[in-house]
C-alpha atoms as a PDB file:
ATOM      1  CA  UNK A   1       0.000   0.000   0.000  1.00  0.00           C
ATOM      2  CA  UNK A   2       1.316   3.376  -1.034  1.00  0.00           C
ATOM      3  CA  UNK A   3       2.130   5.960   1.858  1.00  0.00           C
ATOM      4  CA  UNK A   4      -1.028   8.666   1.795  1.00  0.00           C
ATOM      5  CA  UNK A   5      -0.023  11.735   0.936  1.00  0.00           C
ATOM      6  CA  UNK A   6       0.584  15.262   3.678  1.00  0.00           C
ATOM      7  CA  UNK A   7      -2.512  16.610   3.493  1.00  0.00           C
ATOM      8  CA  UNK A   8      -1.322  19.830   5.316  1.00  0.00           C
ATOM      9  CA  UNK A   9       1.119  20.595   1.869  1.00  0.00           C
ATOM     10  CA  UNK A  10      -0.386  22.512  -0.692  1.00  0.00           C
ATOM     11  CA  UNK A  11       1.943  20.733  -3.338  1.00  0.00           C
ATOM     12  CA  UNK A  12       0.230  17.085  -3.367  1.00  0.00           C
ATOM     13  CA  UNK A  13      -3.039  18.450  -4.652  1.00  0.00           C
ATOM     14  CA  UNK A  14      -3.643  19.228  -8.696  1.00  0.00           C
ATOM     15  CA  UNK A  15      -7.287  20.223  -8.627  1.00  0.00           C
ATOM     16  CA  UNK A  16      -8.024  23.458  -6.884  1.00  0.00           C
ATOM     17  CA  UNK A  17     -10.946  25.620  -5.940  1.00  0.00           C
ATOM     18  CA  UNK A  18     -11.021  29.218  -4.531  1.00  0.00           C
ATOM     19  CA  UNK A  19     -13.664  30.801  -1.694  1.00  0.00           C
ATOM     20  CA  UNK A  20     -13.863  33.932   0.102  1.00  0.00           C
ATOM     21  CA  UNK A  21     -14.531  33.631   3.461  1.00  0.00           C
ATOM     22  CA  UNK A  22     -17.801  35.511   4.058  1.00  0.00           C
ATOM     23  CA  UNK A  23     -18.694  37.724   6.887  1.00  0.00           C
ATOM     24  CA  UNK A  24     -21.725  34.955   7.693  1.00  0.00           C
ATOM     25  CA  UNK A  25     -19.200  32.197   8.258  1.00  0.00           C
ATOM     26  CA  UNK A  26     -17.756  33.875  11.428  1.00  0.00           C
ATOM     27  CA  UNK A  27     -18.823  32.433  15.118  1.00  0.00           C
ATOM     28  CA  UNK A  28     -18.949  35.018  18.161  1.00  0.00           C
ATOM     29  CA  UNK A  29     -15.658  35.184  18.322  1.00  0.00           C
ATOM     30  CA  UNK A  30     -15.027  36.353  14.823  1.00  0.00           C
ATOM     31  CA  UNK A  31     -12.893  33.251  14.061  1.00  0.00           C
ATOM     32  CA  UNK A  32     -14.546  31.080  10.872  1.00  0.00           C
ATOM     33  CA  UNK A  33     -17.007  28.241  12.468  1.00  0.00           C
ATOM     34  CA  UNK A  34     -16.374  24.417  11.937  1.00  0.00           C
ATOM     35  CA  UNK A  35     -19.946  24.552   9.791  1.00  0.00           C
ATOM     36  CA  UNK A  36     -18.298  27.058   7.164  1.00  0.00           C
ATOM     37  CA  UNK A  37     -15.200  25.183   6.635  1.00  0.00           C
ATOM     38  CA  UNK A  38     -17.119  22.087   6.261  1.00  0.00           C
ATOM     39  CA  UNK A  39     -18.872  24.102   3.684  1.00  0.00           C
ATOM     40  CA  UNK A  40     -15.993  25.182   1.817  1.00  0.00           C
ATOM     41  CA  UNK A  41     -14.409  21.389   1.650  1.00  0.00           C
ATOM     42  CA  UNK A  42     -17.979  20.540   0.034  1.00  0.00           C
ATOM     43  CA  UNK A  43     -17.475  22.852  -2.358  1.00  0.00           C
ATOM     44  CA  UNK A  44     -14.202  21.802  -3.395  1.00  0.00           C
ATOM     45  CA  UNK A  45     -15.148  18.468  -3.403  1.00  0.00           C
ATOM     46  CA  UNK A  46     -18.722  19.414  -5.372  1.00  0.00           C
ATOM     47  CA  UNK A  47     -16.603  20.752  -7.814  1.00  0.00           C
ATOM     48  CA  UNK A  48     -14.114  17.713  -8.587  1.00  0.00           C
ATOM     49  CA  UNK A  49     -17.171  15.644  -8.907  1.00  0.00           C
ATOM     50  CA  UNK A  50     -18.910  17.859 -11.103  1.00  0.00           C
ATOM     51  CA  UNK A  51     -15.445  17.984 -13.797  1.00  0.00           C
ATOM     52  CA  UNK A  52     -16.489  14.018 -14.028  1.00  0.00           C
ATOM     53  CA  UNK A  53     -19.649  14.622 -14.945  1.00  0.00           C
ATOM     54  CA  UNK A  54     -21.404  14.653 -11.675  1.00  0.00           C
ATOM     55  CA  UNK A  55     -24.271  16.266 -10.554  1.00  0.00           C
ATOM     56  CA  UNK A  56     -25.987  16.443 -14.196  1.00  0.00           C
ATOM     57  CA  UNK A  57     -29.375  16.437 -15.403  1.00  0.00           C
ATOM     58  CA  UNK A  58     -30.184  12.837 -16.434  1.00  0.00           C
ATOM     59  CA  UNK A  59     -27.418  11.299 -14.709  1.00  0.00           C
ATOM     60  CA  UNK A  60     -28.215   7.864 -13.233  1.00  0.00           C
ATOM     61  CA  UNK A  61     -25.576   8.127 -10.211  1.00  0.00           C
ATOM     62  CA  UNK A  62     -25.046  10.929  -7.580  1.00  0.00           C
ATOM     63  CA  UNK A  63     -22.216  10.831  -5.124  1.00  0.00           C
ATOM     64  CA  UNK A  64     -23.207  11.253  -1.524  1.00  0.00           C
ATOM     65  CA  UNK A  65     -20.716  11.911   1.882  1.00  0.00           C
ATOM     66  CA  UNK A  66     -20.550   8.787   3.780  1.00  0.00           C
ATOM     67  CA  UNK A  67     -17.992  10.194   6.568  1.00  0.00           C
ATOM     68  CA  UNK A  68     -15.840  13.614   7.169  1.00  0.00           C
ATOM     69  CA  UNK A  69     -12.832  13.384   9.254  1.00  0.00           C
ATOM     70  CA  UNK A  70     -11.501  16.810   9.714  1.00  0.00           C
ATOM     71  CA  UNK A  71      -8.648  18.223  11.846  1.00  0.00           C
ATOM     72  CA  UNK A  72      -8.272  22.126  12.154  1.00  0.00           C
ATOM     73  CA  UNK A  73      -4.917  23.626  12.496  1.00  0.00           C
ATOM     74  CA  UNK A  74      -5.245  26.831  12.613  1.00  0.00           C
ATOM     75  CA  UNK A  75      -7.740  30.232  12.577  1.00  0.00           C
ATOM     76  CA  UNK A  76      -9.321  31.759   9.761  1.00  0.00           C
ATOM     77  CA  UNK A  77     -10.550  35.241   9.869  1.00  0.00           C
ATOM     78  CA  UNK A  78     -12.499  37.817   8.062  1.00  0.00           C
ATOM     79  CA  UNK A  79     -11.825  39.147   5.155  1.00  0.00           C
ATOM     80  CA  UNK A  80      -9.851  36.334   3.153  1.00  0.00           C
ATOM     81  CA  UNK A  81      -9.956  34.171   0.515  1.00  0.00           C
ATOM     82  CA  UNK A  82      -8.521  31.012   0.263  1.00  0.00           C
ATOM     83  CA  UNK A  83      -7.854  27.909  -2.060  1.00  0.00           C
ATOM     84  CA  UNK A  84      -9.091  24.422  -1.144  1.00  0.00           C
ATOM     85  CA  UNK A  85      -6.785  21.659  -2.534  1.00  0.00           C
ATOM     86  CA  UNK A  86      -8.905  18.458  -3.626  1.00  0.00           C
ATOM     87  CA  UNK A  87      -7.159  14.654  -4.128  1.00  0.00           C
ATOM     88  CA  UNK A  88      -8.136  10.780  -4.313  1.00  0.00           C
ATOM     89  CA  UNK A  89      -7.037   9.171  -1.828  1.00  0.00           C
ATOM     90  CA  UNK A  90      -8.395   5.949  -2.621  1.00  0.00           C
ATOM     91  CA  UNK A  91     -10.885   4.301  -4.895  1.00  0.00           C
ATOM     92  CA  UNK A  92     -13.051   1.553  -4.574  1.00  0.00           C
ATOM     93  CA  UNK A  93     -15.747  -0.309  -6.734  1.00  0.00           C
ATOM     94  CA  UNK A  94     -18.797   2.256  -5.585  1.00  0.00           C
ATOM     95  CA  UNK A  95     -16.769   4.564  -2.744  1.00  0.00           C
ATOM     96  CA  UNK A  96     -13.299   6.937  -3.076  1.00  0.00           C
ATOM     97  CA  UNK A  97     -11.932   8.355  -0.224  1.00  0.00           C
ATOM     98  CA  UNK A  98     -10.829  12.065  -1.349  1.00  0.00           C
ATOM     99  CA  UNK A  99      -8.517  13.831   0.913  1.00  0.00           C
ATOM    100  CA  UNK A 100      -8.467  17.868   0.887  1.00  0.00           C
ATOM    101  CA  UNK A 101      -6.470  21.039   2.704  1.00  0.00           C
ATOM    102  CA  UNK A 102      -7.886  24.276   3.019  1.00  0.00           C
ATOM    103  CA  UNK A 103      -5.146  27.097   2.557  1.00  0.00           C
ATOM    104  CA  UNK A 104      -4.325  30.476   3.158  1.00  0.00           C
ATOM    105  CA  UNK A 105      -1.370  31.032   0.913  1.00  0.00           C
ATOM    106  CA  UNK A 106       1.073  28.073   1.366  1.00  0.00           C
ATOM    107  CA  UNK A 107      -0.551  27.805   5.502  1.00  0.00           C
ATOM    108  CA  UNK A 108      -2.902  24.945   6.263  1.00  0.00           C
ATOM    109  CA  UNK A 109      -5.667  25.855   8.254  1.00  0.00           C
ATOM    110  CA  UNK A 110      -8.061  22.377   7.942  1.00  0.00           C
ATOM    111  CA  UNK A 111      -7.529  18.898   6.368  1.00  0.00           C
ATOM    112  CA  UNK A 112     -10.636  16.396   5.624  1.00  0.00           C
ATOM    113  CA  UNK A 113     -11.274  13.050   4.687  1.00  0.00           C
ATOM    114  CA  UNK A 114     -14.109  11.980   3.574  1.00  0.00           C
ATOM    115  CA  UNK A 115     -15.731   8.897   2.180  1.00  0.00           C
ATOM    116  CA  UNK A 116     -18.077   9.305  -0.508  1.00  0.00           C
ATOM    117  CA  UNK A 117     -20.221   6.767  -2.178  1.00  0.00           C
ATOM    118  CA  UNK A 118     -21.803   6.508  -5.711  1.00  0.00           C
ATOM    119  CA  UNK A 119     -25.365   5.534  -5.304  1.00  0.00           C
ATOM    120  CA  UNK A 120     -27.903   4.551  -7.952  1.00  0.00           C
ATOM    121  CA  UNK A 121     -30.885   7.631  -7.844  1.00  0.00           C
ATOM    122  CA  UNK A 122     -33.231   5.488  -8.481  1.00  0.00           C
ATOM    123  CA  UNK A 123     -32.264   2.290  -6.209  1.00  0.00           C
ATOM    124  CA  UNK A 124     -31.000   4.679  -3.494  1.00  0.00           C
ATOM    125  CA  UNK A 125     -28.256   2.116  -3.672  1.00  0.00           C
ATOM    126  CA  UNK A 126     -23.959   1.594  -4.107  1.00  0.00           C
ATOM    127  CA  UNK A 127     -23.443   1.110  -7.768  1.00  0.00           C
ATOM    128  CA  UNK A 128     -20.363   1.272  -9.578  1.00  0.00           C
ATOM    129  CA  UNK A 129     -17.612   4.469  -9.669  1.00  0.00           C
ATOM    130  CA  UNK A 130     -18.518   6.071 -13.703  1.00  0.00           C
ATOM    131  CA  UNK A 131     -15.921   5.614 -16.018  1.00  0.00           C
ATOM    132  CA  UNK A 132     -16.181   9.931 -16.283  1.00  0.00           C
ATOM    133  CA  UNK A 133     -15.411  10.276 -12.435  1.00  0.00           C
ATOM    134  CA  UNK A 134     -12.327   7.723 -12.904  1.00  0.00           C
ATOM    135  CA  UNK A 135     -11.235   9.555 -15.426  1.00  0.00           C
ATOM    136  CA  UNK A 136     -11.357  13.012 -13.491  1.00  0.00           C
ATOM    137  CA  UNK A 137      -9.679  11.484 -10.519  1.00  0.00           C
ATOM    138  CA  UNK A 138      -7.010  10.290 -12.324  1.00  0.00           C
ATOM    139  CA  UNK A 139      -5.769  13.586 -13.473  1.00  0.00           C
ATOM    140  CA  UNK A 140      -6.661  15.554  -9.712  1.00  0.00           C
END
């Protein structure tokens, strides 16, 4: 089994997506809350799914978020924006794990895991990973 890679590094990831952290995402203390980062690694990950023809009108598949491990390792404050590094970890026959670092410049400030699973719309059951979203993992 291959080593996984450091998360916390901005240079393991090849797909990217940018946010701006929004006034609405800040808890009492003014620091970003656990919901809006969780929010921004959907996003990221929304959008790698999409490039494999995800989330599409007529599609037989969706993906859906099984589990989300993530560690926080440092603040984010208003205003900012940021870039959201997206990878495979591993895939499966129906699930991928996809691992992902939220940055601010070259500092980490949250890593996730998460386990997603393709599931049949209709069957509301695992089916098999689409050739498309193989393809797009490959090259992220």
């Amino acid at each position: 089994m291959s080593e996984l890679p450091d998360l916390t590094r901005p240079d393991p990831y090849r797909f990217w997506w940018e946010e701006r952290v929004r006034f609405s995402d800040l808890d009492a203390l003014g620091h970003v809350n656990n919901n809006a980062i969780g929010v921004y690694f959907e996003q990221a990950r929304i959008a790698m799914v999409i490039e494999g023809g995800g989330f599409r009108e007529g599609n037989d598949w969706t993906v859906v978020l099984a589990r989300s491990v993530i560690e926080y390792k440092a603040e984010l404050l208003f205003p900012n924006s940021i870039r959201v590094g997206v990878r495979p970890l591993r895939v499966g026959n129906s699930s991928l794990t996809i691992g992902a670092g939220i940055f601010l410049g070259d500092r980490c400030i949250a890593t996730q895991e998460a386990v997603c699973v393709t599931v049949d719309k209709a069957a509301h059951r695992p089916t098999p990973i689409p050739e498309s979203l193989r393809a797009a993992l490959a090259r992220a």
